[in-house]
Protein backbone atom coordinates (compact mmCIF):
# COMPACT_ATOMS: atom_id res chain seq x y z
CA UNK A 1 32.04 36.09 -20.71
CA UNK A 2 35.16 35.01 -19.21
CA UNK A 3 37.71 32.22 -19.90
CA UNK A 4 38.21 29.36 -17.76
CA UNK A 5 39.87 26.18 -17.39
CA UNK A 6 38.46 22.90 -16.64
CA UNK A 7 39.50 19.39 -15.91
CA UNK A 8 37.91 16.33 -17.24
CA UNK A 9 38.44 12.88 -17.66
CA UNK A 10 38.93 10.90 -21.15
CA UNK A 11 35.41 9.82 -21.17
CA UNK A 12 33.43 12.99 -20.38
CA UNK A 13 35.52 14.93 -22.44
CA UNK A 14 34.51 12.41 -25.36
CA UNK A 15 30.95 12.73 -24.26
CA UNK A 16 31.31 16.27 -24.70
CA UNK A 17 32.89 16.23 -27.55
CA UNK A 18 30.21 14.33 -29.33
CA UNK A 19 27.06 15.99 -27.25
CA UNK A 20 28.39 19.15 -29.10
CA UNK A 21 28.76 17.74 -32.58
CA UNK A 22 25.31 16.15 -32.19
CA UNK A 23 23.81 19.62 -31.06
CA UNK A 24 25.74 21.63 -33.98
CA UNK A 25 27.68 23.79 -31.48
CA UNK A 26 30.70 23.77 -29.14
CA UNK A 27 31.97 22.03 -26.42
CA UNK A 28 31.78 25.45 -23.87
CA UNK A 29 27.73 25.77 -25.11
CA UNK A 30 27.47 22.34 -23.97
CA UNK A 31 28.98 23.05 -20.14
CA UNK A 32 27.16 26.04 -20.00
CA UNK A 33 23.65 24.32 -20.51
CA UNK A 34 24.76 21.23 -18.69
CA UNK A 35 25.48 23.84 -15.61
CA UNK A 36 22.44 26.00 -15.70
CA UNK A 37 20.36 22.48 -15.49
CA UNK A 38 22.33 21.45 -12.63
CA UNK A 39 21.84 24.90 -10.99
CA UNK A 40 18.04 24.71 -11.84
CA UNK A 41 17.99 21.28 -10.35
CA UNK A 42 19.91 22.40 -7.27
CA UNK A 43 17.37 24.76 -6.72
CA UNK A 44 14.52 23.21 -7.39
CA UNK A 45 15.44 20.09 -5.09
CA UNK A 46 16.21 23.02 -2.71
CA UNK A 47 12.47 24.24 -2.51
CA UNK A 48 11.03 20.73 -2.30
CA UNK A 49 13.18 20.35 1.01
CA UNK A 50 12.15 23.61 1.91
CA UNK A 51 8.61 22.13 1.59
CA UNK A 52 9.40 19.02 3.10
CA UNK A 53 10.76 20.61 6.23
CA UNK A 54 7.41 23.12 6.68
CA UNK A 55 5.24 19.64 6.41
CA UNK A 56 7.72 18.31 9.09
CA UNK A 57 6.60 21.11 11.36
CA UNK A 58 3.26 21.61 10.27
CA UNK A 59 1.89 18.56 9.26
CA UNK A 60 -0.99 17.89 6.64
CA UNK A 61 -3.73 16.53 8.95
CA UNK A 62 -6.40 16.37 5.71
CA UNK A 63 -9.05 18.41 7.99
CA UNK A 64 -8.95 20.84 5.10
CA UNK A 65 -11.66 24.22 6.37
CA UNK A 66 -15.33 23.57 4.68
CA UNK A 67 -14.61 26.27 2.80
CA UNK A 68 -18.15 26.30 1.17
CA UNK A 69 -19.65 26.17 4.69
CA UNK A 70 -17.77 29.45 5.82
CA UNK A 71 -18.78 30.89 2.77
CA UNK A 72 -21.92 33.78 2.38
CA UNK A 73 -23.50 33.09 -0.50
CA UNK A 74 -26.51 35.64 -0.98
């Protein structure tokens, strides 16, 4: 792990502060979760635009295959 060193105001280093006491740990625990939910969030909003775009090009017409009609049922 390495050492770094960040900047914060009054009031979200208080929020920290007290996040950490409340969870039983320490204030670097707390940034670390709080920035692998912001990464997860990044790249989850990431795929959903990914999505969005591929509908943009390739709309959903709802005139889904009969799938049951194309089907060989013996």
């Amino acid at each position: 792990m390495a050492t770094i060193q960040v900047v914060l105001d009054d009031q979200l280093l208080k929020t920290a502060n007290r996040e950490a006491k409340q969870a039983k740990t320490n204030r670097s625990a707390v940034i670390r979760q709080a920035m692998r939910e912001h990464f997860e969030r990044q790249k989850f909003r990431a795929k959903v635009e990914q999505d969005r775009r591929g509908y943009l090009r390739m709309p959903d017409t709802g005139m889904d295959p009969d799938w049951e009609a194309e089907a060989v049922w013996e």
